[in-house]
C-alpha atoms as a PDB file:
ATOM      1  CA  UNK A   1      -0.843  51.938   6.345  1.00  0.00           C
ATOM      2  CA  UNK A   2      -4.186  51.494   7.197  1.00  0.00           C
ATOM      3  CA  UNK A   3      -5.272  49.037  10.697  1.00  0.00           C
ATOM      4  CA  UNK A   4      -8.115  46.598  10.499  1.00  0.00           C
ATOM      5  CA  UNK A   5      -9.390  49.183  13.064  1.00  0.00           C
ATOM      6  CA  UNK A   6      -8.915  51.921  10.306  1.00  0.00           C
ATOM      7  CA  UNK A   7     -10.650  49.708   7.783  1.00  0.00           C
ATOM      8  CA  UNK A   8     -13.419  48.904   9.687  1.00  0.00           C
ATOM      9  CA  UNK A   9     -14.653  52.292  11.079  1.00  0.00           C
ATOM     10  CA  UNK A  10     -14.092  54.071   7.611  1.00  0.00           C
ATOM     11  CA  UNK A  11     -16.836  51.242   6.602  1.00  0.00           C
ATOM     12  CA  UNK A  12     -18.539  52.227   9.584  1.00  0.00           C
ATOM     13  CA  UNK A  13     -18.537  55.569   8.655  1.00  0.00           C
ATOM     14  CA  UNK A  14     -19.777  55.156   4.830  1.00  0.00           C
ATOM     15  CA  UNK A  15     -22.502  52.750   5.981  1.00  0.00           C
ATOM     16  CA  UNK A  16     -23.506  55.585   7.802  1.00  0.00           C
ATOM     17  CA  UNK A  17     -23.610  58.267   5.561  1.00  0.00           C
ATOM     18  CA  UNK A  18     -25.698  56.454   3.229  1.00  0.00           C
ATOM     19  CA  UNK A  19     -28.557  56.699   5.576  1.00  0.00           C
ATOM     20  CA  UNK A  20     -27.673  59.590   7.658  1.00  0.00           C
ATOM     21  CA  UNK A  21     -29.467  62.739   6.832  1.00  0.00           C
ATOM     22  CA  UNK A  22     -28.204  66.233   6.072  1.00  0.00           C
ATOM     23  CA  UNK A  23     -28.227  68.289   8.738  1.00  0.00           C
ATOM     24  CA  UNK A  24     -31.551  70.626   8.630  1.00  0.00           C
ATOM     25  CA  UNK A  25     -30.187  74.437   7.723  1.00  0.00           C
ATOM     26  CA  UNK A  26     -32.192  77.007   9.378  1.00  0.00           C
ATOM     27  CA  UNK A  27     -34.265  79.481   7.155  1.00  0.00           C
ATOM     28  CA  UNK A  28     -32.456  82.623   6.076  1.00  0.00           C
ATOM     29  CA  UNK A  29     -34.709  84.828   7.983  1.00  0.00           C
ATOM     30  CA  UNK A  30     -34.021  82.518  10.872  1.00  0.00           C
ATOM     31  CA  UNK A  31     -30.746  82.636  10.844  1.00  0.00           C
ATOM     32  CA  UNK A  32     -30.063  86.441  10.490  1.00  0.00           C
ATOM     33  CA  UNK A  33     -32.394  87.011  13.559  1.00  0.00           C
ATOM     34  CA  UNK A  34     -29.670  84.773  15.222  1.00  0.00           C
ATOM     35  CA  UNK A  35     -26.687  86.653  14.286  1.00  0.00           C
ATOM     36  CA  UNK A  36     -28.948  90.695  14.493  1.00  0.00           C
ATOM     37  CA  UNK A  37     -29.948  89.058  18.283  1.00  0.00           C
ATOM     38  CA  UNK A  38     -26.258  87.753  19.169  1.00  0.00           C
ATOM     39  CA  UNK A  39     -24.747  91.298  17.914  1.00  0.00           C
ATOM     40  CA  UNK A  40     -27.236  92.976  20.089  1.00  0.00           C
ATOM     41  CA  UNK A  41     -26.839  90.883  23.574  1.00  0.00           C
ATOM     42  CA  UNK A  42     -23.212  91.468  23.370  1.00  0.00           C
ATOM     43  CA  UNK A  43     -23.723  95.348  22.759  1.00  0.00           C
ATOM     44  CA  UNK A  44     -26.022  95.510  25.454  1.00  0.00           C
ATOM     45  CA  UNK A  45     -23.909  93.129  27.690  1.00  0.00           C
ATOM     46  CA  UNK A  46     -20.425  95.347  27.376  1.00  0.00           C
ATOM     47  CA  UNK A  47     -22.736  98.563  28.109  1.00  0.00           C
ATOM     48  CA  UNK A  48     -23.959  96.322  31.246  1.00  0.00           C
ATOM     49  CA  UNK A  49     -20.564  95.597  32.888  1.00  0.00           C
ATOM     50  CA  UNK A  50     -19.704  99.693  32.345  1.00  0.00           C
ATOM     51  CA  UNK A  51     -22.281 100.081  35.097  1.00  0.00           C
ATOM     52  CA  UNK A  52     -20.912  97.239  37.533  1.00  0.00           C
ATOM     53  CA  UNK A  53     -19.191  98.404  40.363  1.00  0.00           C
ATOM     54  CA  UNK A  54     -16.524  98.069  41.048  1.00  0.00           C
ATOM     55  CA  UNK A  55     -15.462  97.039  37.383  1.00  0.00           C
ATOM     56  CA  UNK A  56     -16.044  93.728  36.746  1.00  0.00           C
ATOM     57  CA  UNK A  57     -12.386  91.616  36.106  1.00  0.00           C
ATOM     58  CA  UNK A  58     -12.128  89.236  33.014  1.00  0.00           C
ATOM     59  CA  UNK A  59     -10.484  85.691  33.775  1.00  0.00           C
ATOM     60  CA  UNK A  60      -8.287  83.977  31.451  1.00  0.00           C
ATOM     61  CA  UNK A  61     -10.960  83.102  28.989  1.00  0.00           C
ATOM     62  CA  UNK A  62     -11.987  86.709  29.049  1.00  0.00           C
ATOM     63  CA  UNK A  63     -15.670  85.441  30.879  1.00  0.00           C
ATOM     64  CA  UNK A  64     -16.530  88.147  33.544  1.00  0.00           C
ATOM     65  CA  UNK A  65     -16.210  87.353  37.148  1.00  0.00           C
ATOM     66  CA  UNK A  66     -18.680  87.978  39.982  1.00  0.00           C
ATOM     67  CA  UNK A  67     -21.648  87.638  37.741  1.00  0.00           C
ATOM     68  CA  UNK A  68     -24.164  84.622  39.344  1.00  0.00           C
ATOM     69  CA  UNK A  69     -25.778  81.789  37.492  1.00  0.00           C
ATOM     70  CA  UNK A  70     -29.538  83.217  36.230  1.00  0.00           C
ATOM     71  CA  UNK A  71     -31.821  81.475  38.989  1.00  0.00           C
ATOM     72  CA  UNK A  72     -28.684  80.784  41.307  1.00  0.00           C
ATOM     73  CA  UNK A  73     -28.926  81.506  45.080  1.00  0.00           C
ATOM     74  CA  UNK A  74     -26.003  84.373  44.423  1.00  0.00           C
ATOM     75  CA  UNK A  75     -28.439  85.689  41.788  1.00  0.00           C
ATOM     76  CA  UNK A  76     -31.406  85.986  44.102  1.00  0.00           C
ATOM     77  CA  UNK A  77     -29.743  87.664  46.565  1.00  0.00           C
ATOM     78  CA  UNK A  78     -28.568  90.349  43.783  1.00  0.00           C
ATOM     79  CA  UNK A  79     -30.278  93.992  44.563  1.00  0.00           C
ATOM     80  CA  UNK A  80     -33.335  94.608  42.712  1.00  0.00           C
ATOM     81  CA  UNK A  81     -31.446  97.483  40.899  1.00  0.00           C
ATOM     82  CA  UNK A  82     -27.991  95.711  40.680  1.00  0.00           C
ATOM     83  CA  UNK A  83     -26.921  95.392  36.929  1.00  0.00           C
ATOM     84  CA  UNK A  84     -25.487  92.305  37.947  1.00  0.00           C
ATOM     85  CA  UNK A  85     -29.012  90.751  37.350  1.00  0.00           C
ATOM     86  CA  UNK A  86     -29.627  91.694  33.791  1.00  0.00           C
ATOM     87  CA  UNK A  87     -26.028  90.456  33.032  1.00  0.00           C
ATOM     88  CA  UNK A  88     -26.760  87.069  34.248  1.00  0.00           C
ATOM     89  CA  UNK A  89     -30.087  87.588  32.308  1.00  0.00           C
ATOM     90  CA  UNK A  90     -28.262  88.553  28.769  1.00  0.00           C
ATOM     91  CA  UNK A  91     -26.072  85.216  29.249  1.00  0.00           C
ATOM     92  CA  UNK A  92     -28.561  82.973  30.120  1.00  0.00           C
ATOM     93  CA  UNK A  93     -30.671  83.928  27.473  1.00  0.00           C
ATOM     94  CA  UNK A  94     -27.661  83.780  25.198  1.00  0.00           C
ATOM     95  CA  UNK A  95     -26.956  80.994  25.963  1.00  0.00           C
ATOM     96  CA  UNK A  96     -30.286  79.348  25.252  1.00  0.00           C
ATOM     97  CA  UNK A  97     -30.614  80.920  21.304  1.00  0.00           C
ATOM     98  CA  UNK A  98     -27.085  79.615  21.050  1.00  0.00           C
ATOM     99  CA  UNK A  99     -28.380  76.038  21.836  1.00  0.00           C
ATOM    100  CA  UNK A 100     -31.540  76.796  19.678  1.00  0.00           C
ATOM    101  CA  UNK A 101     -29.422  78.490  16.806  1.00  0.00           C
ATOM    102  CA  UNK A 102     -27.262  75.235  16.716  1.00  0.00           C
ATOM    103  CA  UNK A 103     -30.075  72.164  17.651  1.00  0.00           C
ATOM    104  CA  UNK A 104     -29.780  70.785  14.512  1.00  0.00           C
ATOM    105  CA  UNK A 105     -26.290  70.397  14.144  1.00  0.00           C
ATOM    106  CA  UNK A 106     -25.930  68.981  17.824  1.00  0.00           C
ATOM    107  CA  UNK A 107     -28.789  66.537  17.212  1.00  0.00           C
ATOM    108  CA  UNK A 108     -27.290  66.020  13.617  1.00  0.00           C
ATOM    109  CA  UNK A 109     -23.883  64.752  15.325  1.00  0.00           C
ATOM    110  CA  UNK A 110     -25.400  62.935  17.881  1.00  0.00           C
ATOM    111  CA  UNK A 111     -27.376  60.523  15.500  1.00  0.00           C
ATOM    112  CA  UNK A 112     -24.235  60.115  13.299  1.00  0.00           C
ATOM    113  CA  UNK A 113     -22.232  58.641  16.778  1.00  0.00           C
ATOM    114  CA  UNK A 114     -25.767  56.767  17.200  1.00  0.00           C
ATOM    115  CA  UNK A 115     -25.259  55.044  14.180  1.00  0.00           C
ATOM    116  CA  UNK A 116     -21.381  54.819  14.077  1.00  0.00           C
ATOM    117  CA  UNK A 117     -21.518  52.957  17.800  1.00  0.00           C
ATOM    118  CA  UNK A 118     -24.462  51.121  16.445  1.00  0.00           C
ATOM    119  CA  UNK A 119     -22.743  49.844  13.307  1.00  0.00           C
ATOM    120  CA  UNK A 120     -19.672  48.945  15.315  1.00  0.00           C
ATOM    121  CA  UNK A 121     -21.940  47.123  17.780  1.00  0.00           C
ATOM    122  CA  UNK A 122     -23.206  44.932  14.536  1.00  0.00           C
ATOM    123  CA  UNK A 123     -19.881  44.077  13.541  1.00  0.00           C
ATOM    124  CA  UNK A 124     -18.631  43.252  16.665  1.00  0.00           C
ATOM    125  CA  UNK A 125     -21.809  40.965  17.248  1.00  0.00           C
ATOM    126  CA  UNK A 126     -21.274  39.267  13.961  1.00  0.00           C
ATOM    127  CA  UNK A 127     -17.902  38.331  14.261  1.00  0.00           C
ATOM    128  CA  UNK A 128     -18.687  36.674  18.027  1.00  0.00           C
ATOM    129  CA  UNK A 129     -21.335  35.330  16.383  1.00  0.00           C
ATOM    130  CA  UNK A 130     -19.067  33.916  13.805  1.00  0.00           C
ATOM    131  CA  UNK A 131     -16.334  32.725  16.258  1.00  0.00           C
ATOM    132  CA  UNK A 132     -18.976  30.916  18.352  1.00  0.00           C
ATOM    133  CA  UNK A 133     -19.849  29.311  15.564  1.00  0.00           C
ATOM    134  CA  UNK A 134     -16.721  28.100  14.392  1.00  0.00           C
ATOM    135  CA  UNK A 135     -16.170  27.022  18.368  1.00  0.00           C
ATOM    136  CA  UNK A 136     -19.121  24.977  17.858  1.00  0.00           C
ATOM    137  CA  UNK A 137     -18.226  23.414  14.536  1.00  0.00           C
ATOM    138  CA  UNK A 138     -14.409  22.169  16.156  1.00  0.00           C
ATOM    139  CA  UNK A 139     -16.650  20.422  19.107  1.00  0.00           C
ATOM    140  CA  UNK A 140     -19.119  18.334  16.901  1.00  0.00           C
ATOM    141  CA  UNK A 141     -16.045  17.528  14.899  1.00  0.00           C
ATOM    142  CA  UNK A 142     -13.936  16.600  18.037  1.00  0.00           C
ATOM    143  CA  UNK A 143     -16.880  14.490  19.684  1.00  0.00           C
ATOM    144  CA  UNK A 144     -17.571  13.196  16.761  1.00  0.00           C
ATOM    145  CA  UNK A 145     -14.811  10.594  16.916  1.00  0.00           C
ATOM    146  CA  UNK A 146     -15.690   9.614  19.534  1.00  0.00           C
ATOM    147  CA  UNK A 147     -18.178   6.426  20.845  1.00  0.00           C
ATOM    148  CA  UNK A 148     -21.390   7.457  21.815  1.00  0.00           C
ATOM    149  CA  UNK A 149     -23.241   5.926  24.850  1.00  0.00           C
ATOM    150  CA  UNK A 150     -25.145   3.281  22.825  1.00  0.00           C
ATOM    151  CA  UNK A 151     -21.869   2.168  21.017  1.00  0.00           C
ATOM    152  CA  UNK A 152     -19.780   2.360  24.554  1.00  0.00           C
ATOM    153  CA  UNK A 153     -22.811   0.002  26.160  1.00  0.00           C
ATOM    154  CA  UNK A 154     -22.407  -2.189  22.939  1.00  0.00           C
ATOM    155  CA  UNK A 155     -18.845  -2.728  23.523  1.00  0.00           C
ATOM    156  CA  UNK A 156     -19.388  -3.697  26.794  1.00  0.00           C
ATOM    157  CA  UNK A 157     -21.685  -5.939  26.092  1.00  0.00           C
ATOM    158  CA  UNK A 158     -19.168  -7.363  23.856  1.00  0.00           C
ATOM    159  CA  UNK A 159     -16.737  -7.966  25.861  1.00  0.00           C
ATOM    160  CA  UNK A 160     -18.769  -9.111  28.887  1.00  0.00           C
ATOM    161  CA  UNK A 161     -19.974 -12.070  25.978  1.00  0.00           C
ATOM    162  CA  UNK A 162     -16.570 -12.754  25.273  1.00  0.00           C
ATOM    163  CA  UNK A 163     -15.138 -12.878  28.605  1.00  0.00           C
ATOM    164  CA  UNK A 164     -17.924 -15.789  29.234  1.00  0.00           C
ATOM    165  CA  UNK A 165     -16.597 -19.403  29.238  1.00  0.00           C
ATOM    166  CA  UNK A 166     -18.564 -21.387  27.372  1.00  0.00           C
ATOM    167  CA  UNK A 167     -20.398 -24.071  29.137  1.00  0.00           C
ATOM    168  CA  UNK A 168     -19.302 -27.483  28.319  1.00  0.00           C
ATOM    169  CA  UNK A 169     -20.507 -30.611  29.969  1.00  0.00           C
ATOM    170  CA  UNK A 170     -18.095 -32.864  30.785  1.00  0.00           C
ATOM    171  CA  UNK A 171     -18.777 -37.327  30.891  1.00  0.00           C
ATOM    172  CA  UNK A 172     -17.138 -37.545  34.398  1.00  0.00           C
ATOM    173  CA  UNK A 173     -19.406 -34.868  36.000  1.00  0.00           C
ATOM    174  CA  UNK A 174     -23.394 -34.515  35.978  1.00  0.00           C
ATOM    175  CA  UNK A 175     -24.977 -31.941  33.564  1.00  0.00           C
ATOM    176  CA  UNK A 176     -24.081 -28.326  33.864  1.00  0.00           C
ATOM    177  CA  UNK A 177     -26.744 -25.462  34.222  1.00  0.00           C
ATOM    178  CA  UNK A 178     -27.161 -23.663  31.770  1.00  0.00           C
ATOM    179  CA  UNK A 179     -26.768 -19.747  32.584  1.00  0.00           C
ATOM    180  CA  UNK A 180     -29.642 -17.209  31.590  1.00  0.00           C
ATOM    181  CA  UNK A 181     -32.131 -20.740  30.559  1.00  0.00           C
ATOM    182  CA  UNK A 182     -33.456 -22.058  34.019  1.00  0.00           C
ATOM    183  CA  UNK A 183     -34.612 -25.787  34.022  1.00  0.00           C
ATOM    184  CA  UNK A 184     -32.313 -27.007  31.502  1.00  0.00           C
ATOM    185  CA  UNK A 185     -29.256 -28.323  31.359  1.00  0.00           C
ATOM    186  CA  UNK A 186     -26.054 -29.101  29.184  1.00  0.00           C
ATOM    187  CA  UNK A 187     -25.350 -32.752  29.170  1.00  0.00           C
ATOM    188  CA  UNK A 188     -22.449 -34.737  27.150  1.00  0.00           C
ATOM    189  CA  UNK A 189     -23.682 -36.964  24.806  1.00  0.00           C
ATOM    190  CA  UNK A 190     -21.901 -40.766  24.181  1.00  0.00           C
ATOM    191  CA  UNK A 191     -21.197 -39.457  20.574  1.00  0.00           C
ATOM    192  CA  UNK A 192     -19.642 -36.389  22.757  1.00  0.00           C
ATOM    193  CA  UNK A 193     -21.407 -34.124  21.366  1.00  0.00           C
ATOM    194  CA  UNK A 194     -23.227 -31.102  23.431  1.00  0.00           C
ATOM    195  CA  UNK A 195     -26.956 -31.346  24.222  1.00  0.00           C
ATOM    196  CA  UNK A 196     -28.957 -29.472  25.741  1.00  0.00           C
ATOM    197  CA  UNK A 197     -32.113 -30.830  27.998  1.00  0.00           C
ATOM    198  CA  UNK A 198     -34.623 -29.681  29.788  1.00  0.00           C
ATOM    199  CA  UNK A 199     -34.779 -31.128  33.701  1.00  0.00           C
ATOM    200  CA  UNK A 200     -37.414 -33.964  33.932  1.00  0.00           C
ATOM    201  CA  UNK A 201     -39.217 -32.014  37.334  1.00  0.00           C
ATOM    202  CA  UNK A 202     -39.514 -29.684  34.843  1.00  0.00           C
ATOM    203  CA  UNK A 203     -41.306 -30.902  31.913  1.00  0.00           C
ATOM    204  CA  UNK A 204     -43.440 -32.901  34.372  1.00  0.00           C
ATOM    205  CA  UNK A 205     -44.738 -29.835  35.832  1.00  0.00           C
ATOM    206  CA  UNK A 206     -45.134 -28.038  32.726  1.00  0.00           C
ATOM    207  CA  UNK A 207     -47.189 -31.512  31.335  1.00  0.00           C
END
């Protein structure tokens, strides 16, 4: 059964294949210098060790022991004449045409985990993307039903209006101010209706 995991970097993988170059073969002549050369630095390495003494021991891996590091502190301190040095010499230089011999495949792998981490970056980063998104939608939705400030201060204001009593002038009490209209007054008319009148000061002034 194949994951989401599975899916995803087999995707991963083809995306990258599409663009990822072959690997750049080295020229026949190229290559048979590598394998005459390797052939020839083992030859001469064996027929270096014969003249080690005492015999050099092979550890597990069958890698010689007691030979120093080319450019080490051990290897300076070698004899001019000790065949130590050119052993260390034949494996660091062996070791360098082996890097050269297989550049192109190293850099070859390394740009095809370049892209594969780089693809699975994308996909990550697009799915966030799309989750945040999705995060966002639910809020505007959720807030959505809800009053905003404007509608909350209208309500309010509402209210407040219909909390007010109403002013109403009454025949057994002198006229009643009117609130938010200053000078004039609510008075009860004979008929019994409500009027309302400016003060008298009032009008004189303004005269």
């Amino acid at each position: 059964m194949n994951t989401p995991a599975a899916g995803a970097a087999e995707t991963d993988s083809d995306a990258v294949e599409t663009v990822l170059p072959d690997p750049i073969a080295l020229p026949t002549p190229t290559r048979d210098a590598h394998r005459s050369t390797a052939r020839w630095a083992a030859d001469r390495f064996v027929s270096v060790l014969r003249r080690v003494s005492p015999a050099v021991v092979l550890d597990r891996w069958g890698q010689p022991v007691g030979i120093p590091d080319y450019g080490s502190p051990a290897f300076a301190a070698l004899p001019a004449g000790d065949p130590r040095r050119e052993a260390a010499l034949i494996i660091a230089a062996e070791a360098w045409r082996q890097q050269a011999e297989h550049a192109p495949e190293f850099i070859h792998a390394g740009l095809r985990t370049d892209l594969v981490l780089g693809e699975q970056a994308r996909a990550e980063w697009v799915a966030e993307d799309e989750a945040a998104w999705k995060e966002l939608v639910r809020t505007v939705r959720a807030w959505s039903n809800h009053p905003t400030a404007l509608e909350l201060a209208e309500r309010r204001t509402r209210a407040v209006e219909a909390a007010r009593r109403p002013v109403v002038a009454s025949s057994s009490w002198p006229p009643v101010a009117i609130p938010g209209r200053p000078g004039w007054h609510r008075h009860r008319h004979p008929s019994g209706r409500q009027v309302d009148l400016p003060d008298t000061p009032t009008l004189a002034e303004s005269a």
